[in-house]
Structure formats: C-alpha cells, structure tokens
PDB file of N, CA and C in Angstrom:
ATOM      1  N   UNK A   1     125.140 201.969 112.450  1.00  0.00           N
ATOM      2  CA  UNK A   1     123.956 202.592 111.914  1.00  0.00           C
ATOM      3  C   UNK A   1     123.867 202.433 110.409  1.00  0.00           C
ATOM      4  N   UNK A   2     124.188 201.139 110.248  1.00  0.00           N
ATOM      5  CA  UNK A   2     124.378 201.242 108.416  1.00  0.00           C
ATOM      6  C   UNK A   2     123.355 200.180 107.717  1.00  0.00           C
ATOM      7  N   UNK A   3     122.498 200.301 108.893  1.00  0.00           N
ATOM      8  CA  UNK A   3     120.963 199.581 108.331  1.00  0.00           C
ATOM      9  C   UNK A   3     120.002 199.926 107.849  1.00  0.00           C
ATOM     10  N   UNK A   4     120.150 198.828 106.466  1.00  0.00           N
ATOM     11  CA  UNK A   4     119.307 199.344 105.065  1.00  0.00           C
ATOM     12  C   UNK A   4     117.783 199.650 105.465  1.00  0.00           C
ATOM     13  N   UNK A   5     117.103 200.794 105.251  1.00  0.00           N
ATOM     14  CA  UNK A   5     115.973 200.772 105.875  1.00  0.00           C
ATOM     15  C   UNK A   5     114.799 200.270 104.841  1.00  0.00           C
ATOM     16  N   UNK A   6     113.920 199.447 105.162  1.00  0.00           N
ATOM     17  CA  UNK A   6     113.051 199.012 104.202  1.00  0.00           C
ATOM     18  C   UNK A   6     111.661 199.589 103.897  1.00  0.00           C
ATOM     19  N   UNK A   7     111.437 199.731 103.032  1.00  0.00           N
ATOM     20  CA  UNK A   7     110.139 200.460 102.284  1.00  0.00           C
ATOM     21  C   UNK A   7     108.758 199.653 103.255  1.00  0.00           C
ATOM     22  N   UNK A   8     107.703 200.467 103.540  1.00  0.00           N
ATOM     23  CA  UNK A   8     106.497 199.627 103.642  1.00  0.00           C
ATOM     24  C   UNK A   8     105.669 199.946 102.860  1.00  0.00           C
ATOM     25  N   UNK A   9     105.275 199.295 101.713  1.00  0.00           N
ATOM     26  CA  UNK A   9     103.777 198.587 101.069  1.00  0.00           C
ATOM     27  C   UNK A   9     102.636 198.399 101.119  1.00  0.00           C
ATOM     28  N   UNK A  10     101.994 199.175 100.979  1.00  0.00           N
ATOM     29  CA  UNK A  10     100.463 199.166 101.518  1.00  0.00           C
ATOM     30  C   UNK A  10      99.549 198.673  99.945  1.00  0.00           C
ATOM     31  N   UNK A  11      99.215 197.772  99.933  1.00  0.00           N
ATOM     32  CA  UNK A  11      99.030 197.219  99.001  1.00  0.00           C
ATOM     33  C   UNK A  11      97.687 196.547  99.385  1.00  0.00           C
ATOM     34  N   UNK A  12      97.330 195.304  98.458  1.00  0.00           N
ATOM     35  CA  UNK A  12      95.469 194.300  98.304  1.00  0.00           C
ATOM     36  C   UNK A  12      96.446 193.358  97.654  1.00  0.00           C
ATOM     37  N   UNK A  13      95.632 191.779  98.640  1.00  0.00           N
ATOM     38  CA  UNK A  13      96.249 190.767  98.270  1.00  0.00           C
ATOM     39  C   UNK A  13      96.348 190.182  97.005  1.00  0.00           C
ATOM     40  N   UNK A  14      95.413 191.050  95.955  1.00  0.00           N
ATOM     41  CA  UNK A  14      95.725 190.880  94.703  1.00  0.00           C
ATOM     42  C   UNK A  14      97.033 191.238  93.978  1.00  0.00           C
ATOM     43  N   UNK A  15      97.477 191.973  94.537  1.00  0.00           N
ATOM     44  CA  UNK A  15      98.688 192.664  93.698  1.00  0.00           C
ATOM     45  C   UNK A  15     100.225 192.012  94.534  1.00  0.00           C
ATOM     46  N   UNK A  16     100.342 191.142  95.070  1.00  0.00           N
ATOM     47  CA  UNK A  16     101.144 190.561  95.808  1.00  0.00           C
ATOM     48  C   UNK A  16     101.462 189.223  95.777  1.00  0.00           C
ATOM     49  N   UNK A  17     101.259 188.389  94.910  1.00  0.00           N
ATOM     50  CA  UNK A  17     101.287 187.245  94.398  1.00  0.00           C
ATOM     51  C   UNK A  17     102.229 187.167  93.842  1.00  0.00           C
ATOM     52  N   UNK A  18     103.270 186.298  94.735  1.00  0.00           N
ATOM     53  CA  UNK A  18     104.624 185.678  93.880  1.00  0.00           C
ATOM     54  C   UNK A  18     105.837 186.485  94.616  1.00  0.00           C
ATOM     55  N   UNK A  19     105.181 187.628  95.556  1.00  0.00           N
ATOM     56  CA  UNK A  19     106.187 188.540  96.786  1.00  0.00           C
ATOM     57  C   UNK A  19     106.419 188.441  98.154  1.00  0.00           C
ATOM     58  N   UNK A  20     107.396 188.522  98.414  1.00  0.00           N
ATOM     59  CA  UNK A  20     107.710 188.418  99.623  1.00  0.00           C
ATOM     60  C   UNK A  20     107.948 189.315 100.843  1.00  0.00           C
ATOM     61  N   UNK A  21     107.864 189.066 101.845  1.00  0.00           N
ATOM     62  CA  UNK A  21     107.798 190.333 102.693  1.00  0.00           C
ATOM     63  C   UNK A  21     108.162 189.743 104.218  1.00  0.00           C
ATOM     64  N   UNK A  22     108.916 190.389 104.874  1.00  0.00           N
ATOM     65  CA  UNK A  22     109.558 189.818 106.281  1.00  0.00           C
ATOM     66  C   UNK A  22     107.959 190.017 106.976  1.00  0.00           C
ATOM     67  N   UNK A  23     107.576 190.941 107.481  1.00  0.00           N
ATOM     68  CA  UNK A  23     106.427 190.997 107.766  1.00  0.00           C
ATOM     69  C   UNK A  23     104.975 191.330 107.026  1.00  0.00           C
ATOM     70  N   UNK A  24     103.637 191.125 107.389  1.00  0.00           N
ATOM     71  CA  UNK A  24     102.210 191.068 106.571  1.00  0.00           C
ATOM     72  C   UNK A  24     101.741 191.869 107.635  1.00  0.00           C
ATOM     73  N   UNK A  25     100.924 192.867 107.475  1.00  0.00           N
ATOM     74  CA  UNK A  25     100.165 193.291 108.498  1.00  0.00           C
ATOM     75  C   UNK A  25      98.520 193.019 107.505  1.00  0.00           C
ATOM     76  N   UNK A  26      97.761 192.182 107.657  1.00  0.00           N
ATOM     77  CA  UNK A  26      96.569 192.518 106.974  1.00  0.00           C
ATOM     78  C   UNK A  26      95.493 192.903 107.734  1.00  0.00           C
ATOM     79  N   UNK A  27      95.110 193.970 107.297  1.00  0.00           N
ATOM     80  CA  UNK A  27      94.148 194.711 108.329  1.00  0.00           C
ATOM     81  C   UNK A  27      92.274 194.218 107.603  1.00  0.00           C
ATOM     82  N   UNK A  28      91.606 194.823 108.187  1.00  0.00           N
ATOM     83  CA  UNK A  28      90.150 194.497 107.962  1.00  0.00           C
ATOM     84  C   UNK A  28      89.788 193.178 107.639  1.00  0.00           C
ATOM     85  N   UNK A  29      90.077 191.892 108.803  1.00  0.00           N
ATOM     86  CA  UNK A  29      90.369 191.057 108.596  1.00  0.00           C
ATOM     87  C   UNK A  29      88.900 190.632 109.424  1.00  0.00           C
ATOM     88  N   UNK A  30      87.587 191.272 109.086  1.00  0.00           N
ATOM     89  CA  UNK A  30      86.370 191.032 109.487  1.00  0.00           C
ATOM     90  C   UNK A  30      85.238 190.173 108.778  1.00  0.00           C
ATOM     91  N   UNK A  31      84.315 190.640 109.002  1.00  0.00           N
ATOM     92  CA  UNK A  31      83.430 189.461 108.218  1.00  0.00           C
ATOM     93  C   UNK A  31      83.012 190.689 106.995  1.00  0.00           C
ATOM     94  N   UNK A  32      83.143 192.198 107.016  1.00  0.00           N
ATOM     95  CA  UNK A  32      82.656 192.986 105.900  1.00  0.00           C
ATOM     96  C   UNK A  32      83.321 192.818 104.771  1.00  0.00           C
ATOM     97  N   UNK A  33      84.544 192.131 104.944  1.00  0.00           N
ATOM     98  CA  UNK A  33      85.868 192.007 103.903  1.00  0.00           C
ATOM     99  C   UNK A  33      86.283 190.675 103.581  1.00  0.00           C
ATOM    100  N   UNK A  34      85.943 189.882 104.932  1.00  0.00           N
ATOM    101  CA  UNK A  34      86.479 188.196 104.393  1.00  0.00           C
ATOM    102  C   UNK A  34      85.716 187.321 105.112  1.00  0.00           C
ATOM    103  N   UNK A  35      84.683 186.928 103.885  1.00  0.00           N
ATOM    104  CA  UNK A  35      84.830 187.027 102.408  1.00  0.00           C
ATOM    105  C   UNK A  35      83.860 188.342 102.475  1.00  0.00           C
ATOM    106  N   UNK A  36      84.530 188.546 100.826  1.00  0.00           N
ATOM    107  CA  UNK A  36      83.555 190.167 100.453  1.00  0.00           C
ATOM    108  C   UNK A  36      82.294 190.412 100.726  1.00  0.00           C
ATOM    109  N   UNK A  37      81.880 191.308 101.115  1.00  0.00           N
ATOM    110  CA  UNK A  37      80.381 191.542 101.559  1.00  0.00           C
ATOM    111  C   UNK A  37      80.153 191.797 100.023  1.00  0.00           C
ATOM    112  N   UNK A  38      80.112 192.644  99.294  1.00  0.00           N
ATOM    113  CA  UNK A  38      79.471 193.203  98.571  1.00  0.00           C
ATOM    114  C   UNK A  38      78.992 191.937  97.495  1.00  0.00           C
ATOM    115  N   UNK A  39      80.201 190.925  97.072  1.00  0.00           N
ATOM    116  CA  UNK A  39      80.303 190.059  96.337  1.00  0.00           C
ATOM    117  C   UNK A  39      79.181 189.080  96.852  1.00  0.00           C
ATOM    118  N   UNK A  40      78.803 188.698  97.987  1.00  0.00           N
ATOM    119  CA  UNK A  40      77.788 188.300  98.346  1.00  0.00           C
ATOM    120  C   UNK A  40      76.453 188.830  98.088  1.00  0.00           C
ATOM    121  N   UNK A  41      76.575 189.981  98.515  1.00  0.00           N
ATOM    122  CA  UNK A  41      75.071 191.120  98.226  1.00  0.00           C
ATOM    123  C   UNK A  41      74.490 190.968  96.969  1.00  0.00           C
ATOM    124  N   UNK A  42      75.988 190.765  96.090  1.00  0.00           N
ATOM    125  CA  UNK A  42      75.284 190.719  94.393  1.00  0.00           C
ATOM    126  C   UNK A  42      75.027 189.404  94.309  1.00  0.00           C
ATOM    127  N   UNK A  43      75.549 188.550  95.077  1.00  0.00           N
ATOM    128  CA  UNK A  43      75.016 187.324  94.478  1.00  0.00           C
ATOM    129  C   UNK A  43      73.420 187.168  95.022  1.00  0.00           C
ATOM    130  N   UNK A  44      73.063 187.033  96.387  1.00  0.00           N
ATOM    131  CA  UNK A  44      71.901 187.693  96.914  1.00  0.00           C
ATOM    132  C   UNK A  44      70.686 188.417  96.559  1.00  0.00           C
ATOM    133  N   UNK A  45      71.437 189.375  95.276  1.00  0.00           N
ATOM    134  CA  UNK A  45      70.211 190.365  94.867  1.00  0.00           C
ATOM    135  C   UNK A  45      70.041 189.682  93.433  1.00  0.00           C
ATOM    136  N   UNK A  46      71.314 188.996  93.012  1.00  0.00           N
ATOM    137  CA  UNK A  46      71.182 188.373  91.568  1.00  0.00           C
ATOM    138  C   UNK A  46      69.395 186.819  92.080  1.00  0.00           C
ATOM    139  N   UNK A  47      70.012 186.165  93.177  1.00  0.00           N
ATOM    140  CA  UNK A  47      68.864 184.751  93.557  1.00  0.00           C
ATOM    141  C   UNK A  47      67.659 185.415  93.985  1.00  0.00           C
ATOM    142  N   UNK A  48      67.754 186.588  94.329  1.00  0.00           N
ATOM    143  CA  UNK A  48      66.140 186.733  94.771  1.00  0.00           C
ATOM    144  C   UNK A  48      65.541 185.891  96.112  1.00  0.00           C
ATOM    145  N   UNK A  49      64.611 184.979  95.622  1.00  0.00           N
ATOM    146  CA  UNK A  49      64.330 184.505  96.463  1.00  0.00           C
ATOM    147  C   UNK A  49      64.409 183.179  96.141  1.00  0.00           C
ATOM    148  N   UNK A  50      65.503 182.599  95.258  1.00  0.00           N
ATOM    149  CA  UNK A  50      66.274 181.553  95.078  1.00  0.00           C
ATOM    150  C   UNK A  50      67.814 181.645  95.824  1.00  0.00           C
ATOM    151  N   UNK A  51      67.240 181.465  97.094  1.00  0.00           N
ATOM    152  CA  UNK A  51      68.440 181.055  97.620  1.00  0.00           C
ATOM    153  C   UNK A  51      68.338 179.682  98.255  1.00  0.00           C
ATOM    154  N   UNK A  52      67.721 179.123  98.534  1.00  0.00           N
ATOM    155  CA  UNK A  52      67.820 177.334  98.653  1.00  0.00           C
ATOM    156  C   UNK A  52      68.271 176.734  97.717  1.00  0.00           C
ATOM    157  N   UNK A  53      68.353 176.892  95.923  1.00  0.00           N
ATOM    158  CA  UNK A  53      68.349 176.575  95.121  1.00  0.00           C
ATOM    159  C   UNK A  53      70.066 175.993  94.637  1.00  0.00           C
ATOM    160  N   UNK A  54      70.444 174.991  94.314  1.00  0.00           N
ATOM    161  CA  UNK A  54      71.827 174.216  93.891  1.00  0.00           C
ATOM    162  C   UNK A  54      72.457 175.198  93.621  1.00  0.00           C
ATOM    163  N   UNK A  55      72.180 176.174  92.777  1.00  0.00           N
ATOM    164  CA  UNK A  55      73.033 177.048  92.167  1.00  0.00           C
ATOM    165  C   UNK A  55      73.558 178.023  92.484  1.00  0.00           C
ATOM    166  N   UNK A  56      72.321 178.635  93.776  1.00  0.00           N
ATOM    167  CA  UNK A  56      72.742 179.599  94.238  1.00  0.00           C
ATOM    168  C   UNK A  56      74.107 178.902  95.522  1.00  0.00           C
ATOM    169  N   UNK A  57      73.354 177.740  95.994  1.00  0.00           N
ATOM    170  CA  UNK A  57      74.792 177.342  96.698  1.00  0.00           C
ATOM    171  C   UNK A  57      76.069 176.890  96.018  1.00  0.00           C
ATOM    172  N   UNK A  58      76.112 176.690  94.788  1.00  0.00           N
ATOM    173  CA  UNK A  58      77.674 176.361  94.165  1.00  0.00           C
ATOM    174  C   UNK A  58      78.229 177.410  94.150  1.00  0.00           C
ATOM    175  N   UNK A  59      77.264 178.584  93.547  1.00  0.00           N
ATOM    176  CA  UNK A  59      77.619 180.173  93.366  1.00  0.00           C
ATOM    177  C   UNK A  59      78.231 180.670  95.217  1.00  0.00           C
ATOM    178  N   UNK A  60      77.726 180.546  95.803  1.00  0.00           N
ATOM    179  CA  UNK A  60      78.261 181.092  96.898  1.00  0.00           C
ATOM    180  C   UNK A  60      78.935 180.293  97.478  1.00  0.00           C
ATOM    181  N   UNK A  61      79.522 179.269  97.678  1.00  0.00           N
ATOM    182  CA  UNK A  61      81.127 178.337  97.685  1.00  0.00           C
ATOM    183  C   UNK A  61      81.747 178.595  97.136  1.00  0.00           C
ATOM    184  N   UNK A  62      81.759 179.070  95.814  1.00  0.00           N
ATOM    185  CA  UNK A  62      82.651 179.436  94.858  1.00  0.00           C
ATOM    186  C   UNK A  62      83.130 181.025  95.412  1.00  0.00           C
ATOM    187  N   UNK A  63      82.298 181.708  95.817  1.00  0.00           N
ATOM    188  CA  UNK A  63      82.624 182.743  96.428  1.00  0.00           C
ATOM    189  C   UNK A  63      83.781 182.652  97.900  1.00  0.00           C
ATOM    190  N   UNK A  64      83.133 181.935  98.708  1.00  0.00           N
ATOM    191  CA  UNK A  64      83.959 181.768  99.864  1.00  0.00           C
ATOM    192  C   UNK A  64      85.119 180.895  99.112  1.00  0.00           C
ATOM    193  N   UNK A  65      85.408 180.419  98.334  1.00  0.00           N
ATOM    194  CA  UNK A  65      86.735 179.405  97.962  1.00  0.00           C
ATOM    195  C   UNK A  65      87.549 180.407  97.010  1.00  0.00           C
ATOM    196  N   UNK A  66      87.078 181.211  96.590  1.00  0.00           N
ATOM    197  CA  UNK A  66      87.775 182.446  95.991  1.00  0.00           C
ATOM    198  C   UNK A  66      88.304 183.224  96.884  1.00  0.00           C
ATOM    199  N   UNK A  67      87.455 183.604  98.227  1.00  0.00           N
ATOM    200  CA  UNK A  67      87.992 184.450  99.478  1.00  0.00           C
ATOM    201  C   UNK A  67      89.190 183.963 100.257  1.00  0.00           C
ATOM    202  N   UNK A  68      89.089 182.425 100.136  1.00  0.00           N
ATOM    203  CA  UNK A  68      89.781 181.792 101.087  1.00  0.00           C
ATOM    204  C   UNK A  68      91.184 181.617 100.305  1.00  0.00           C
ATOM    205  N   UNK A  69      91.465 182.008  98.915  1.00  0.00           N
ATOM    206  CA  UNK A  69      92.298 181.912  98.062  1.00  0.00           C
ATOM    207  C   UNK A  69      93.392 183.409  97.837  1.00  0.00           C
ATOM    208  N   UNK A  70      92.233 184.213  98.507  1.00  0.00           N
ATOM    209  CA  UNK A  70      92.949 185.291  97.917  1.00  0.00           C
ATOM    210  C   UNK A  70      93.306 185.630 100.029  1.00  0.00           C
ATOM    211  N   UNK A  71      93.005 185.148 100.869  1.00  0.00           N
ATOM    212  CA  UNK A  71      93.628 185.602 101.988  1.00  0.00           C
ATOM    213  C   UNK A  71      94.703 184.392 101.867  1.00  0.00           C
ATOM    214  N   UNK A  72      94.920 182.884 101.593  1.00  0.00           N
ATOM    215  CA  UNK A  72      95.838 182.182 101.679  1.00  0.00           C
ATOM    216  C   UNK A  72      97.247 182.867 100.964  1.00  0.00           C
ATOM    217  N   UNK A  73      96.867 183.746  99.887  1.00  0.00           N
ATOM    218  CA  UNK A  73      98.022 184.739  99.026  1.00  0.00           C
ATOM    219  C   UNK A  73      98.598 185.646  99.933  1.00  0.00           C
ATOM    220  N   UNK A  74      97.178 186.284 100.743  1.00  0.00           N
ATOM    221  CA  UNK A  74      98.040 187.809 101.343  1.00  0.00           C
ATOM    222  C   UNK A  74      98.813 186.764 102.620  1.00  0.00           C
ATOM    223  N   UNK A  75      98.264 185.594 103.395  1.00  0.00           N
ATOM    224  CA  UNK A  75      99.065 185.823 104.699  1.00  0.00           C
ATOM    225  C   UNK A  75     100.338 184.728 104.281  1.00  0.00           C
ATOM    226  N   UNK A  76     100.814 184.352 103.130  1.00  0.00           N
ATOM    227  CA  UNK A  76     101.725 183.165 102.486  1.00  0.00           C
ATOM    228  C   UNK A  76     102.857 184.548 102.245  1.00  0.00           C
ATOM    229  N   UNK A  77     102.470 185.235 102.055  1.00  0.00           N
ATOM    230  CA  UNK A  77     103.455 186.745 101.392  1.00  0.00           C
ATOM    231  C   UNK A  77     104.920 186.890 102.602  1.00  0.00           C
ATOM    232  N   UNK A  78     104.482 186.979 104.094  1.00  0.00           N
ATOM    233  CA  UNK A  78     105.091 186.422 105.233  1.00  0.00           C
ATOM    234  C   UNK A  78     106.483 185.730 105.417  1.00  0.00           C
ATOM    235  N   UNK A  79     107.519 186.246 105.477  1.00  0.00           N
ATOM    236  CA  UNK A  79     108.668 184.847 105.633  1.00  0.00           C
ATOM    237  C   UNK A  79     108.566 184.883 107.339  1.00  0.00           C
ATOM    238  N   UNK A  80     108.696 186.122 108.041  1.00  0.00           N
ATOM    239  CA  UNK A  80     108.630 186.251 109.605  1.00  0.00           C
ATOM    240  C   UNK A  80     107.159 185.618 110.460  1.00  0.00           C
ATOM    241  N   UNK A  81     106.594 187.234 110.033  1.00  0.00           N
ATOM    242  CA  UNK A  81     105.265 187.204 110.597  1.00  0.00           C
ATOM    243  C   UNK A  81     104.006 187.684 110.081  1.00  0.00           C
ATOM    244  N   UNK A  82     102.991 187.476 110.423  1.00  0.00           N
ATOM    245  CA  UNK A  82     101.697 187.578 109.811  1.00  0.00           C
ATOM    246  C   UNK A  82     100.641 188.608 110.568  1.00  0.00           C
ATOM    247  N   UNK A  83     100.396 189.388 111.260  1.00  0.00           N
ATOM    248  CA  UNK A  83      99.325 189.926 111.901  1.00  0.00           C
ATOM    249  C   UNK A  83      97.802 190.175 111.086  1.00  0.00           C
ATOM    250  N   UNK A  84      97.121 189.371 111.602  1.00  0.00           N
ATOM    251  CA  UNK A  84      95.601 189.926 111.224  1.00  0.00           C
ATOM    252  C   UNK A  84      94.740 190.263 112.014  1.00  0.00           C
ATOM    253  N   UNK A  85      94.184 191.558 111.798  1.00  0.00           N
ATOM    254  CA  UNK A  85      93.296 192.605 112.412  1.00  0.00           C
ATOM    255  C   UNK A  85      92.127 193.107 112.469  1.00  0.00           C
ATOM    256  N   UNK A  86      91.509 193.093 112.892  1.00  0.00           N
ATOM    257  CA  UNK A  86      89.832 193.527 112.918  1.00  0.00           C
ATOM    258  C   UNK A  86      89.839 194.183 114.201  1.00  0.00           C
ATOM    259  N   UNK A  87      88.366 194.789 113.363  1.00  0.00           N
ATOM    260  CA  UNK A  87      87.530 195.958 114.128  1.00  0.00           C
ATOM    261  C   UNK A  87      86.079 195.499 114.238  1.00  0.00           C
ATOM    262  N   UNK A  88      85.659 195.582 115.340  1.00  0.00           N
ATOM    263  CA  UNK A  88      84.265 195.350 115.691  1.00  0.00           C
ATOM    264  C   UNK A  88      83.833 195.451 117.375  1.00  0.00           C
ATOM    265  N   UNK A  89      82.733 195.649 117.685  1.00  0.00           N
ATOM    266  CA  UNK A  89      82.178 195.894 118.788  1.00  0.00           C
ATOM    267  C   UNK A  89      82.502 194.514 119.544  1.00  0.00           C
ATOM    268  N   UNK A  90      82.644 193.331 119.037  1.00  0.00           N
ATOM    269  CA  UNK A  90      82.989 192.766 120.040  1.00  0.00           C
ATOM    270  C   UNK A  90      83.754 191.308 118.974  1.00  0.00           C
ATOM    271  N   UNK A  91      84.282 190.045 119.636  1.00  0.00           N
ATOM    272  CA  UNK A  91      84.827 188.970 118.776  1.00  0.00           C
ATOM    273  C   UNK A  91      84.266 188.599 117.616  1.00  0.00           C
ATOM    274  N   UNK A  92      82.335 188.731 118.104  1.00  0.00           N
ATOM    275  CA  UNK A  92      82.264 188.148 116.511  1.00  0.00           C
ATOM    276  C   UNK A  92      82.080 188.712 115.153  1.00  0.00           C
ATOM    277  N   UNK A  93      82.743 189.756 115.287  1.00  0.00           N
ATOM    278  CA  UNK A  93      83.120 190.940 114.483  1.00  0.00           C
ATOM    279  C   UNK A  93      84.232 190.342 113.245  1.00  0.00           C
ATOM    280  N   UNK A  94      85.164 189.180 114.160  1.00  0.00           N
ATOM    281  CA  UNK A  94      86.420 188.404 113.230  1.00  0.00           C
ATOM    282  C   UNK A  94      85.520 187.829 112.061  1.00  0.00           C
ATOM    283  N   UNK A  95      86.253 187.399 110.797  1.00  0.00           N
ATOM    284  CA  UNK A  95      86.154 187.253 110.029  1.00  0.00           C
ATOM    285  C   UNK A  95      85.797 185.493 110.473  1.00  0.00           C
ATOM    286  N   UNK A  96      85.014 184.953 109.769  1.00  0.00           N
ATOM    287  CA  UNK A  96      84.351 183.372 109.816  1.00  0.00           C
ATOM    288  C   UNK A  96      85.532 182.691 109.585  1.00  0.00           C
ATOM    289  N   UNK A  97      86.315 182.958 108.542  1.00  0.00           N
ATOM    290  CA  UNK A  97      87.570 182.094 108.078  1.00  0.00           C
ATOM    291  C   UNK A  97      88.498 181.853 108.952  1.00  0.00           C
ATOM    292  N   UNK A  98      88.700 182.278 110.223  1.00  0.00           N
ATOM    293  CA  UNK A  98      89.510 181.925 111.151  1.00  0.00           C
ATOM    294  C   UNK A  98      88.997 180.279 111.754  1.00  0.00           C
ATOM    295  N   UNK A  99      88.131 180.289 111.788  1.00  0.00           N
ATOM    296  CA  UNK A  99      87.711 179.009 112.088  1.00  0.00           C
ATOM    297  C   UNK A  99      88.665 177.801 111.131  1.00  0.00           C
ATOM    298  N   UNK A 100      89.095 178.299 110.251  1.00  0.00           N
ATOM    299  CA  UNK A 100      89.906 177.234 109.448  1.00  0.00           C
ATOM    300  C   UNK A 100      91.321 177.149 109.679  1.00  0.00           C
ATOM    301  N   UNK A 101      91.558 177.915 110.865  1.00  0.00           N
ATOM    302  CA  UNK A 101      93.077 177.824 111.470  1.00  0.00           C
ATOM    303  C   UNK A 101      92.897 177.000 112.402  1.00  0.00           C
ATOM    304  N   UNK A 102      94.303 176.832 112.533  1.00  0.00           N
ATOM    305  CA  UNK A 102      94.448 175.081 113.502  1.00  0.00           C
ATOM    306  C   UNK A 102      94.885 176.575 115.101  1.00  0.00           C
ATOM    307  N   UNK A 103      93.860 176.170 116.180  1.00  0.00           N
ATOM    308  CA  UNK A 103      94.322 177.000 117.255  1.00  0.00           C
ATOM    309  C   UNK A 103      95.656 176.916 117.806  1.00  0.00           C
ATOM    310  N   UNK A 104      96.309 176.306 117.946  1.00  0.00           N
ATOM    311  CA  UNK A 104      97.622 175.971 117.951  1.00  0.00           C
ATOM    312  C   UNK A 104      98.848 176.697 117.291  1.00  0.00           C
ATOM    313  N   UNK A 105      98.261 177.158 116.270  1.00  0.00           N
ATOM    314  CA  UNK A 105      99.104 177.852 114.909  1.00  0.00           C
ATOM    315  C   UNK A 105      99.605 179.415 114.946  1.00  0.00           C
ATOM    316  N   UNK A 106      98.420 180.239 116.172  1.00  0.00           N
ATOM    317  CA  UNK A 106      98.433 181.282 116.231  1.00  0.00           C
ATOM    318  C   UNK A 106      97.714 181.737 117.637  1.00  0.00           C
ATOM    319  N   UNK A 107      98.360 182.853 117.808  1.00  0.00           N
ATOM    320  CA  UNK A 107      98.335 184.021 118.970  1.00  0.00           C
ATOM    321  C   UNK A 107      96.858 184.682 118.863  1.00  0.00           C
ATOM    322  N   UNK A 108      96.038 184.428 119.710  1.00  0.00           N
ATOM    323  CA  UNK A 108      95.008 185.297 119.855  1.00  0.00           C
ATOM    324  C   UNK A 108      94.991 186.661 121.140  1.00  0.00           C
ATOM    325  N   UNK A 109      94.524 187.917 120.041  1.00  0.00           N
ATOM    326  CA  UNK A 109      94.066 188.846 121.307  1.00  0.00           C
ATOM    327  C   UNK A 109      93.417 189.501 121.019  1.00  0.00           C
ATOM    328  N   UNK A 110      92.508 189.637 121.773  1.00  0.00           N
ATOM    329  CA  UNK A 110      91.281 190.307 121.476  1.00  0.00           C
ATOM    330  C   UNK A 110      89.777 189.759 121.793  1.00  0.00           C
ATOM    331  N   UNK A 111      89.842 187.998 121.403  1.00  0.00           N
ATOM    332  CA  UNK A 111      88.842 187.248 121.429  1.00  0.00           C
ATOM    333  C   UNK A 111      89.819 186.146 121.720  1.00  0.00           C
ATOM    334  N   UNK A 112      88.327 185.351 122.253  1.00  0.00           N
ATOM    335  CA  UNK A 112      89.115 183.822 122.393  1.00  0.00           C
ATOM    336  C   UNK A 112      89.080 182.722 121.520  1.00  0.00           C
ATOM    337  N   UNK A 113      89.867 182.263 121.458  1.00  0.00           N
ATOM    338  CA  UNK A 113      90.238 181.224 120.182  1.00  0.00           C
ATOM    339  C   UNK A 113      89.670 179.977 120.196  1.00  0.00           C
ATOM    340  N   UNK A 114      89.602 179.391 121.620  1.00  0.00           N
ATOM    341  CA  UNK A 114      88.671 178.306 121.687  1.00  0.00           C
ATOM    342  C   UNK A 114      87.073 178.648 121.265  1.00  0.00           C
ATOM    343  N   UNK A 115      86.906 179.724 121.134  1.00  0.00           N
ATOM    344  CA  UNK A 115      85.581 179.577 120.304  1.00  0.00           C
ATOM    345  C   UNK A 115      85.421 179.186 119.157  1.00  0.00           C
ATOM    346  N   UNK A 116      86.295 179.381 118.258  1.00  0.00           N
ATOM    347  CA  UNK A 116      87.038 179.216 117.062  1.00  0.00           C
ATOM    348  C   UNK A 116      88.152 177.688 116.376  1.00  0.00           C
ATOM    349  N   UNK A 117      88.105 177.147 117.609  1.00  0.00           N
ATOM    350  CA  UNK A 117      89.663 176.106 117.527  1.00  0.00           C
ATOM    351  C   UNK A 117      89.236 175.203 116.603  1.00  0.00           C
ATOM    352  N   UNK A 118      89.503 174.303 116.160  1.00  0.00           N
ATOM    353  CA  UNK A 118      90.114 173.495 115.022  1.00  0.00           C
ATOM    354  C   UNK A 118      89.981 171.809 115.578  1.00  0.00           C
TER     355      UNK A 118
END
C-alpha cells in the first residue's frame, strides 16, 4: 500500500503546455467549445453581412487553426490515455474536429465513427 497517490488537475488547455499527464480527460469536447462558439459569434457580428467576403474567410480559418492548436496541446498532454467527451441530444452534438482523426486511431462510444472516418 505504498502507492504514491497522484493529484488531479482540472485545468484549460491553455495552461498546460509543455506538461505531462498519464491520463487527459477533456470534457466539452462539442461543437459549443471546439472551436469556440463565442469567438465565432464575434467574428460574425464583427462581418455583418460580409460574410462571403476573403477576409471574413481568412478570419475564420484562422479561428478554426487556432482551435485545432489549442486541442492538439490539451490531447498531446497524454503519455497513457486521452478521453474526449461531449454532451448533446444526439452524435452531432461532437465537436466537427473529430473528423480530422484517422478512425482507426480511436475508440468510439456514443456515436458512430464511420460517419466521421478519415
């Protein structure tokens, strides 16, 4: 019984860069959070009704390539395992960015992955 017991961390993938962790649990792993809703909304309310417009699409790539940067941090944190989690009435509740996992790579439950596969 002389096992070191380890702290859990409840932390934002901002503050975790450069740390390590046997296990990741990242939760709200939906489309309200990844990528940010709100960060969208402002970009949205910033175009008006310039949203066809070049800029508004560099501006919102730049957004999703920022999202996709800061979940590549939280689920890299991982030496074991990774769990990501969502809540929603039904699959397409998951976050869009799963689509950029190779189906092969990971365990689905909840929804099916071939909707999603790679």
């Amino acid at each position: 019984m002389n096992k070191q017991k380890k702290p859990i961390l409840f932390t934002d993938a901002f503050s975790v860069k450069g740390l390590e962790f046997d296990y990741v649990f990242l939760i709200h792993f939906d489309r309200d959070h990844y990528p940010n809703k709100k960060r969208i909304e402002e970009l949205d309310k910033r175009a008006g009704d310039n949203k066809n417009s070049d800029g508004y699409k560099a501006d919102f790539e730049a957004i999703l390539n920022d999202e996709k940067k800061v979940l590549y941090v939280a689920i890299t944190r991982a030496k074991k395992e990774v769990q990501l989690m969502y809540t929603g009435r039904n699959f397409k509740s998951i976050c869009p960015f799963v689509r950029n996992f190779h189906k092969e790579d990971y365990d689905a439950f909840g929804f099916d992955s071939s909707i999603y596969s790679k």
